[in-house]
N, C-alpha and C. Protein backbone atom coordinates (compact mmCIF):
# COMPACT_ATOMS: atom_id res chain seq x y z
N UNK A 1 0.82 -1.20 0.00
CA UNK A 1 0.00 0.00 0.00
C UNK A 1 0.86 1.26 0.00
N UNK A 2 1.97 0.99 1.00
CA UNK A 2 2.89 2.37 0.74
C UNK A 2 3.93 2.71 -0.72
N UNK A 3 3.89 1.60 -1.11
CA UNK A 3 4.43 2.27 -2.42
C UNK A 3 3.52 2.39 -3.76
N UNK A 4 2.15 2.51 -3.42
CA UNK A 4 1.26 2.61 -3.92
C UNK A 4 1.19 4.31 -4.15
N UNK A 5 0.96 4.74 -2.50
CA UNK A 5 0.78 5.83 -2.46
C UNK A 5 1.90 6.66 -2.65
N UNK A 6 3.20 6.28 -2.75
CA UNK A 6 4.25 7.23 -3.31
C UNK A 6 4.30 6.80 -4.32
N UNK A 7 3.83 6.08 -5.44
CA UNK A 7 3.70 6.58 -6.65
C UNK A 7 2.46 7.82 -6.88
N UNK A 8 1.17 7.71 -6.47
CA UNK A 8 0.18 8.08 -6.59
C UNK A 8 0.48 9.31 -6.48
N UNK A 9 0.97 10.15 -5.30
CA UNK A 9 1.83 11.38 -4.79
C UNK A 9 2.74 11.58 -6.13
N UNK A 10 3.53 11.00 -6.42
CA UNK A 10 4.38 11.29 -7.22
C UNK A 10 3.90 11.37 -8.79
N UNK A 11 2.87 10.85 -8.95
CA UNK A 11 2.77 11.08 -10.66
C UNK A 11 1.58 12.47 -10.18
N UNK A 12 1.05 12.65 -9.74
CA UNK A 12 0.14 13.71 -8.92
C UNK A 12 1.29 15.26 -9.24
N UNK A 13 2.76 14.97 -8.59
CA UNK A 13 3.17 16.05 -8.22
C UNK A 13 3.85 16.25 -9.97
N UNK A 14 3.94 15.18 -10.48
CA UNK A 14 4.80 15.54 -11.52
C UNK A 14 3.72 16.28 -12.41
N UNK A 15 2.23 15.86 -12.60
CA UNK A 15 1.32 16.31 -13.33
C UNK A 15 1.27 17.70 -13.37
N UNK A 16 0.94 17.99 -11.87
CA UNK A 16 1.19 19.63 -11.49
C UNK A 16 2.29 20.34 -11.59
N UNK A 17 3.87 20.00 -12.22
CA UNK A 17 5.03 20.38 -12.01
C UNK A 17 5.41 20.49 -10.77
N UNK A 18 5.33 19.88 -9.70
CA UNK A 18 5.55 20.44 -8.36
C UNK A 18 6.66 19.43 -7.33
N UNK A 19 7.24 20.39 -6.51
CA UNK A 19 8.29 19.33 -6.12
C UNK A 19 7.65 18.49 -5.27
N UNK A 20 8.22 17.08 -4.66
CA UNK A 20 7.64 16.33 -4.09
C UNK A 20 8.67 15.92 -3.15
N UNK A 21 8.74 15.78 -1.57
CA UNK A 21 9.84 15.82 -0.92
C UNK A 21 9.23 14.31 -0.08
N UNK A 22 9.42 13.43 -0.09
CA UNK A 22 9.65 12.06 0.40
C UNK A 22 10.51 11.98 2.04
N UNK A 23 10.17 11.52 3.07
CA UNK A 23 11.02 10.97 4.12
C UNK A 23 11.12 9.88 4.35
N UNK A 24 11.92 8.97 4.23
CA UNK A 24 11.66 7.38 4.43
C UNK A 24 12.43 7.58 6.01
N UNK A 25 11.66 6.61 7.15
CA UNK A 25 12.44 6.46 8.17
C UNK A 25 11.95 4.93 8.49
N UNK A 26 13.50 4.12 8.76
CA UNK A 26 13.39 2.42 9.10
C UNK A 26 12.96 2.62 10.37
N UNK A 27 12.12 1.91 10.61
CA UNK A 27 12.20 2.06 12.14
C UNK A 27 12.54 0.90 12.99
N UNK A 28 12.69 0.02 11.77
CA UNK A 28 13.57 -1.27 12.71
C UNK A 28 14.64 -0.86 13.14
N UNK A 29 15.45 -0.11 12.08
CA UNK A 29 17.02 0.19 12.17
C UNK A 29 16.85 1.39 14.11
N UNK A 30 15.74 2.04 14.03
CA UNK A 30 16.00 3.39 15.29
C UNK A 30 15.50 2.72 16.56
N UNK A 31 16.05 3.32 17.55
CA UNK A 31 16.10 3.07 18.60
C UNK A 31 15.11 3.70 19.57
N UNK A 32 14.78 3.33 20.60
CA UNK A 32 13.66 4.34 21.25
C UNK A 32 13.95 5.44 22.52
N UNK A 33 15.40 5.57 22.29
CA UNK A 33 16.25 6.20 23.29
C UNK A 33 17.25 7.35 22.50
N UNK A 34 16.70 7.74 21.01
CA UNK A 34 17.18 8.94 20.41
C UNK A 34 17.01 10.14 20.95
N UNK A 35 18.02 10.83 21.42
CA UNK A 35 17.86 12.02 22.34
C UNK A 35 17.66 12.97 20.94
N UNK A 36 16.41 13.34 21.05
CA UNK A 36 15.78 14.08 19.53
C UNK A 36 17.07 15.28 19.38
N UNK A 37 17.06 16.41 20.10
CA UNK A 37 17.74 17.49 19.86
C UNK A 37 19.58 17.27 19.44
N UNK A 38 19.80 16.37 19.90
CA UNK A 38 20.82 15.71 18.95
C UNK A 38 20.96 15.19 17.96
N UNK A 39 19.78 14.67 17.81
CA UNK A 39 19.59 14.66 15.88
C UNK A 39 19.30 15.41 15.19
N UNK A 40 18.50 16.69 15.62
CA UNK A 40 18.05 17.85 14.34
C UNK A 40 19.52 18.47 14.66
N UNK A 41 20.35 18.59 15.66
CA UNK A 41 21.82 18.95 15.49
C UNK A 41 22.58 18.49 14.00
N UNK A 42 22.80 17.31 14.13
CA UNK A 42 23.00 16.34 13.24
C UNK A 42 22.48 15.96 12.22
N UNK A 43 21.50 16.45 11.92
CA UNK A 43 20.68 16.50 10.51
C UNK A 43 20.54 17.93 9.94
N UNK A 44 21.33 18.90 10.80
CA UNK A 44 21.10 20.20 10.27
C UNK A 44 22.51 20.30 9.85
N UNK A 45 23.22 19.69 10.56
CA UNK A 45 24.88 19.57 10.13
C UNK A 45 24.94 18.99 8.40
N UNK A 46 24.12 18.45 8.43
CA UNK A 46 23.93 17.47 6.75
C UNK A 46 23.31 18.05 5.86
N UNK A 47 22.63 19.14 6.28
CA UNK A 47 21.26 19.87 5.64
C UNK A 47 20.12 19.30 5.66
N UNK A 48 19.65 18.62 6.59
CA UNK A 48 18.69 18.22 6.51
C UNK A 48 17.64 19.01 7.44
N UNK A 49 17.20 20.15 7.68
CA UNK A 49 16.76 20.79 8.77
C UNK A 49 15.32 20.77 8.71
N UNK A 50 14.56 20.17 7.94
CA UNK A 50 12.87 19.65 7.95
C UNK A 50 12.63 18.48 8.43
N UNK A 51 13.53 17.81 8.96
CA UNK A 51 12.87 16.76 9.55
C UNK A 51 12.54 17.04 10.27
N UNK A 52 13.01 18.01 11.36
CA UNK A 52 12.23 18.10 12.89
C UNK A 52 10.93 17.97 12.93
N UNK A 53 10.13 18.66 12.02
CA UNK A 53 8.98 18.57 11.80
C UNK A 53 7.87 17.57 12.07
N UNK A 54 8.80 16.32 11.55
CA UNK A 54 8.49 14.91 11.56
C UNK A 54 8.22 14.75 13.20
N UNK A 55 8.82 15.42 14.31
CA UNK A 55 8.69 15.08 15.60
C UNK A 55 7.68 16.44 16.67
N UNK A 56 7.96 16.82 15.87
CA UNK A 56 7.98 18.72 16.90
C UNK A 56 6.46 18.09 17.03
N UNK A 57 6.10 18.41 18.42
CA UNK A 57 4.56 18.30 18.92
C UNK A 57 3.92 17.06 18.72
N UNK A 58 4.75 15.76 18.93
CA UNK A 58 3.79 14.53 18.58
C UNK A 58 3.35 14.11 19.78
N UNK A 59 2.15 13.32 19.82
CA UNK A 59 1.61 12.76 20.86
C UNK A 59 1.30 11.30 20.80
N UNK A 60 1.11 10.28 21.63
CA UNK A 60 0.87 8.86 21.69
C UNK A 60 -0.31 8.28 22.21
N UNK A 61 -0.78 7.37 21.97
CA UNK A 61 -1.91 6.60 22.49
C UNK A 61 -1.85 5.30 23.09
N UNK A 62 -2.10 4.48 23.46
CA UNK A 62 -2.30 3.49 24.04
C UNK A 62 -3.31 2.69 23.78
N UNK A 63 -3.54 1.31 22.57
CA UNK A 63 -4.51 0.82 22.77
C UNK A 63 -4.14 -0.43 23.43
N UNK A 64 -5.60 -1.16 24.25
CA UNK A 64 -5.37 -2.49 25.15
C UNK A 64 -6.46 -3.01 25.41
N UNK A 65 -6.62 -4.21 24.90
CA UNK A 65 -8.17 -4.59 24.79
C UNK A 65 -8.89 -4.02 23.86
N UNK A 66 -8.53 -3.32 23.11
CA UNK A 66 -10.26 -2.24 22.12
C UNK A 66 -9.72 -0.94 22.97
N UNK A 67 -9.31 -0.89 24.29
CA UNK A 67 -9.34 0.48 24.83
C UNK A 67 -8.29 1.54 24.41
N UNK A 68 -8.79 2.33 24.00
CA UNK A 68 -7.67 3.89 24.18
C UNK A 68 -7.46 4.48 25.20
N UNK A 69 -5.98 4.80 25.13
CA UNK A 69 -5.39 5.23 26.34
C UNK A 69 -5.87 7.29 26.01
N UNK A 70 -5.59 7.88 26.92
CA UNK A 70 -5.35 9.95 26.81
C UNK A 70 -4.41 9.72 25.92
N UNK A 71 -4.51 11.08 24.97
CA UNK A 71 -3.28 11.13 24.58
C UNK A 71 -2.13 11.68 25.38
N UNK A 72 -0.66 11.46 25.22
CA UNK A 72 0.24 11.98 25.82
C UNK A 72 1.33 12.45 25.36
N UNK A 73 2.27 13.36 25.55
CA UNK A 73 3.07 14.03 24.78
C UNK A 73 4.64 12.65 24.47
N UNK A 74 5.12 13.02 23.22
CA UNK A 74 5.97 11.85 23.45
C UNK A 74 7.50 12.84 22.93
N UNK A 75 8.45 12.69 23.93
CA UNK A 75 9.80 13.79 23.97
C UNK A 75 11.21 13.34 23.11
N UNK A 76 11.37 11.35 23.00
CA UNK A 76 12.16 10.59 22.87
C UNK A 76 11.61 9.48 21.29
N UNK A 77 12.58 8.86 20.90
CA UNK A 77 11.98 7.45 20.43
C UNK A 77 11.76 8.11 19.12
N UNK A 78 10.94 7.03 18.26
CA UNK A 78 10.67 7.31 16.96
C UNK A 78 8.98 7.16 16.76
N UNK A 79 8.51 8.10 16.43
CA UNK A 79 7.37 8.58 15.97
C UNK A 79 6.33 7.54 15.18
């Protein structure tokens, strides 16, 4: 399904002339103990300075049984 939809996105953006900016993140490969502000360090060192984005203000849920947990702010880890 996901490379469904980055084609779909992508012949979409090419139709319109428009750029199309992709993030792939493994998340097997990441760990859940990434001290975030050391990576937009490190990704701004590379040029990469939009990823933060990917993290800035995310929140988590909890399901267990059918039940949802509150949401809660999440500071660490991968998204």
């Amino acid at each position: 399904m996901t490379i469904l939809a980055l084609w779909l996105l992508s012949e979409l953006h090419r139709e319109f002339n428009r750029p199309l900016h992709v993030a792939y993140i493994d998340l097997k490969s990441a760990f859940d103990s990434v001290e975030r502000q050391a990576l937009w360090k490190a990704l701004m060192g590379i040029g990469m300075p939009l990823t933060e984005d990917l993290h800035t203000g995310t929140t988590s849920r909890v399901r267990l049984d059918g039940m949802m947990s509150d949401s809660f702010s999440t500071s660490s880890g991968v998204c």
